[in-house]
Protein backbone atom coordinates (compact mmCIF):
# COMPACT_ATOMS: atom_id res chain seq x y z
CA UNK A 1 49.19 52.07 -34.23
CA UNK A 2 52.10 51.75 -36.51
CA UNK A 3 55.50 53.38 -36.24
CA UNK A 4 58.86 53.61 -38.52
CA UNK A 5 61.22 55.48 -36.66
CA UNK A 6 64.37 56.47 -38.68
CA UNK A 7 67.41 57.95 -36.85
CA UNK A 8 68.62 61.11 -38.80
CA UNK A 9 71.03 63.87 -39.08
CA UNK A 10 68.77 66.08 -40.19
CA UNK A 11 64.84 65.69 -41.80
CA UNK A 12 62.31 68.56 -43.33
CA UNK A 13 58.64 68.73 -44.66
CA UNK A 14 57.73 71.10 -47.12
CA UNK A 15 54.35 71.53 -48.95
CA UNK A 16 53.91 73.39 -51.74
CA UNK A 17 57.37 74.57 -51.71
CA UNK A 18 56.93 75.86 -48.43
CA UNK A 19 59.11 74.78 -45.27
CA UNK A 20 56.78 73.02 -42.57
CA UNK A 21 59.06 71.83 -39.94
CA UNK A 22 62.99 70.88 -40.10
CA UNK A 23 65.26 69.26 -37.36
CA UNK A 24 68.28 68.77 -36.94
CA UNK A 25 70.24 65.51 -35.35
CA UNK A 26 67.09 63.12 -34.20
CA UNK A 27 64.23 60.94 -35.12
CA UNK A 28 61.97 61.24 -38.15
CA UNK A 29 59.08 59.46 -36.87
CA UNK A 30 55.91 58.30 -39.89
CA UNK A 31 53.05 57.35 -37.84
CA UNK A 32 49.62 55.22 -38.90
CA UNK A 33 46.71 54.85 -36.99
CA UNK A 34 44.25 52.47 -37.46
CA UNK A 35 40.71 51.83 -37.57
CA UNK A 36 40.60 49.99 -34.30
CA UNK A 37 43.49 52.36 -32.49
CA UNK A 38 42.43 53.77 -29.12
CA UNK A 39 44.36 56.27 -26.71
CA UNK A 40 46.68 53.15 -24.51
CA UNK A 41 47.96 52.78 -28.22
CA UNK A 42 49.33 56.44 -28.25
CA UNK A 43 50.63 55.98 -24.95
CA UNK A 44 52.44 52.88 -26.09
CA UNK A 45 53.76 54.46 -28.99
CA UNK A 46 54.88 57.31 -27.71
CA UNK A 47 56.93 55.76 -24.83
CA UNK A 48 58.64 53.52 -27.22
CA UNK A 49 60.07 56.47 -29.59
CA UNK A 50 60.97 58.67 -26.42
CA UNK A 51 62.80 55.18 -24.61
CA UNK A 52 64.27 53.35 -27.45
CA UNK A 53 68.15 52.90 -27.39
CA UNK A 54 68.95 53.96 -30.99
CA UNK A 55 71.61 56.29 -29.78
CA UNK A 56 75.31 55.76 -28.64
CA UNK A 57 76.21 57.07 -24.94
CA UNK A 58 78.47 60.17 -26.00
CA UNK A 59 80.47 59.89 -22.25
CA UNK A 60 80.79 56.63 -22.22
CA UNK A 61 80.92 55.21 -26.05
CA UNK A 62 78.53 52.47 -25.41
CA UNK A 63 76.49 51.74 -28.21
CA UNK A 64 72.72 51.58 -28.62
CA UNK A 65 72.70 52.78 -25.04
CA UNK A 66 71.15 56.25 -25.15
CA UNK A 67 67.74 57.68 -26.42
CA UNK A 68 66.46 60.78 -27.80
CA UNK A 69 65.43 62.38 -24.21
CA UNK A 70 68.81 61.22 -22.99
CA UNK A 71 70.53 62.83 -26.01
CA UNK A 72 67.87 65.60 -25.93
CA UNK A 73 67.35 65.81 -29.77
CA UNK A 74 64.49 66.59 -31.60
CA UNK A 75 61.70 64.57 -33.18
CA UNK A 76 59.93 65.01 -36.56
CA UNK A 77 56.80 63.31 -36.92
CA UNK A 78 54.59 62.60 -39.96
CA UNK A 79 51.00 60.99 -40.60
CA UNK A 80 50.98 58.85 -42.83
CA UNK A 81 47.80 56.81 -43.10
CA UNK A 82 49.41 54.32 -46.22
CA UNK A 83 51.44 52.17 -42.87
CA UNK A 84 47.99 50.72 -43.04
CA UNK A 85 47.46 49.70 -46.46
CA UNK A 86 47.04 46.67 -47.85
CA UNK A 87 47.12 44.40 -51.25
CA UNK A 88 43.83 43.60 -53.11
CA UNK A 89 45.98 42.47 -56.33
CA UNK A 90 48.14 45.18 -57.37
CA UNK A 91 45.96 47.89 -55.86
CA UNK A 92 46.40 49.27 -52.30
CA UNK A 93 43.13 49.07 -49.67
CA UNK A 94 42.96 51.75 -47.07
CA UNK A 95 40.03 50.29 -45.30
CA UNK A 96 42.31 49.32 -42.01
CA UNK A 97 43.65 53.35 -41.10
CA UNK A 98 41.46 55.06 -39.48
CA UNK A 99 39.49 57.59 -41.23
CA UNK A 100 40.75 60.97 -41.65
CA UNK A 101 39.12 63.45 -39.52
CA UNK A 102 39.16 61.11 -36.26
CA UNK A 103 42.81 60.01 -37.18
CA UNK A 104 43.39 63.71 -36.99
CA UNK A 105 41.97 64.39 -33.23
CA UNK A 106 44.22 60.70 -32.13
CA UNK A 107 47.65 62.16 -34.05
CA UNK A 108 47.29 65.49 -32.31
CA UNK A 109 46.24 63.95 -29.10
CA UNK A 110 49.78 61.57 -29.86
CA UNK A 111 51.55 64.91 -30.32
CA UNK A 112 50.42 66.88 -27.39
CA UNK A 113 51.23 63.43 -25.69
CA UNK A 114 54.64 63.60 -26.63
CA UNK A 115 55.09 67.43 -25.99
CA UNK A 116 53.86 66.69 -22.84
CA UNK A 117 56.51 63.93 -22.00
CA UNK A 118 59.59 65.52 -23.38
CA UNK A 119 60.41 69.25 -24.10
CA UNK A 120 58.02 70.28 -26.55
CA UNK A 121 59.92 72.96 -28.50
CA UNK A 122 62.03 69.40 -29.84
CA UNK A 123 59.05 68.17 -31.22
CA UNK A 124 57.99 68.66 -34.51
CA UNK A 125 55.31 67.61 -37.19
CA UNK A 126 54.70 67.96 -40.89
CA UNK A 127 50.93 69.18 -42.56
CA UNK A 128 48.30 66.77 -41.20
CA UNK A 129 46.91 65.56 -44.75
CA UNK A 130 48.87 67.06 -46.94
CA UNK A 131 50.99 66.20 -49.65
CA UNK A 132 54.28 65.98 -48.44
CA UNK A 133 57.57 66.21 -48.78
CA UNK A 134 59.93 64.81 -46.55
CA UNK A 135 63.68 64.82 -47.00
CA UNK A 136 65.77 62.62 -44.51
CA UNK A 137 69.08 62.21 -44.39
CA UNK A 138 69.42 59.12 -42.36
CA UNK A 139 72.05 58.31 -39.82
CA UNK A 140 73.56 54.89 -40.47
CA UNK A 141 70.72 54.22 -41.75
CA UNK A 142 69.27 52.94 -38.50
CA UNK A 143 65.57 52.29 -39.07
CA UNK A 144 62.80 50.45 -36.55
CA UNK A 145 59.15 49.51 -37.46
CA UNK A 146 57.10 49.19 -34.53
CA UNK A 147 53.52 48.37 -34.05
CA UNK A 148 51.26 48.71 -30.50
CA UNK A 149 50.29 45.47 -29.23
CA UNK A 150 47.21 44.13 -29.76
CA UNK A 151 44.74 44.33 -26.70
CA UNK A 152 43.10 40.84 -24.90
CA UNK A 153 39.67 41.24 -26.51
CA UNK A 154 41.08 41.67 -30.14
CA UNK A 155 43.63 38.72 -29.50
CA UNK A 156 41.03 36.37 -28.26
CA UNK A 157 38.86 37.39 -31.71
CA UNK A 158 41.97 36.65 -33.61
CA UNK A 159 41.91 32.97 -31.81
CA UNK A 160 38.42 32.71 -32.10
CA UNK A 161 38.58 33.46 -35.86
CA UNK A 162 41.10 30.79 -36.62
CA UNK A 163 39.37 28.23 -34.65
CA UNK A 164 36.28 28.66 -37.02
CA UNK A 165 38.07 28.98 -39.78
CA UNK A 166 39.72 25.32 -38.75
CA UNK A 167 36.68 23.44 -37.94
């Protein structure tokens, strides 16, 4: 499970014209799930955007010492199954994201997740599959791509794969 997590000032969806979800001061969150993602992923992910330092301490002026919780400021999060793609020549292969109706059931299960972690009237999400559009306006721009670690059985497949590939 991928992550870019963008510190705003503000951030909206709208589809079709039509206002989705805004915040105010907080994260804009895109999220991609992959093929092989499975629920310790979501819990990964979703304790590294609610933990991560991206914040100054207001009381004591420390920077990058204070997250979202400790700031308590909202979170806008949006699928986007394209983190996943990748280059066959100049065309993009979406073979690695998960597929869309099961990548639906692990996003919402990644939202109620977070809801149920922080104070879910500060979280937020666009129009699962929909065309979007998301405005940001970023603050700084501070901006941090993050990626669940890969579990022992797929790690010792990558290993196993180069070895072949070596011999």
């Amino acid at each position: 499970m991928r992550a870019v997590i963008q510190r705003v000032k503000s951030a909206s969806v709208t589809v079709d014209g039509n206002l989705i979800s805004k915040i105010g001061p907080g994260l804009c969150v895109l999220i991609g799930i992959s093929r092989d993602d499975k629920e310790t992923d979501s819990d990964w992910i979703v304790n590294k955007i609610l933990k991560l330092c991206l914040f100054d301490n207001i009381e004591s002026g420390r920077r990058w010492s204070s997250n979202v919780v400790d700031r308590q400021l909202e979170i806008l999060c949006v699928s986007q199954f394209t983190l996943y793609a990748t280059m066959k020549g100049n065309k993009l292969d979406f073979h690695q994201s998960m597929e869309s109706s099961t990548s639906r059931i692990v996003y919402e299960c990644l939202l109620d997740k977070m809801r149920r972690s922080y104070d879910a009237s500060k979280i937020h999400d666009g129009l699962f599959g929909a065309l979007m559009a998301v405005d940001i306006v970023n603050d700084g721009p501070v901006t941090i791509n993050i990626e669940s670690p890969q579990r022992p059985a797929e790690k010792q497949k990558v290993i196993m794969e180069i070895k072949d590939e070596n011999e």
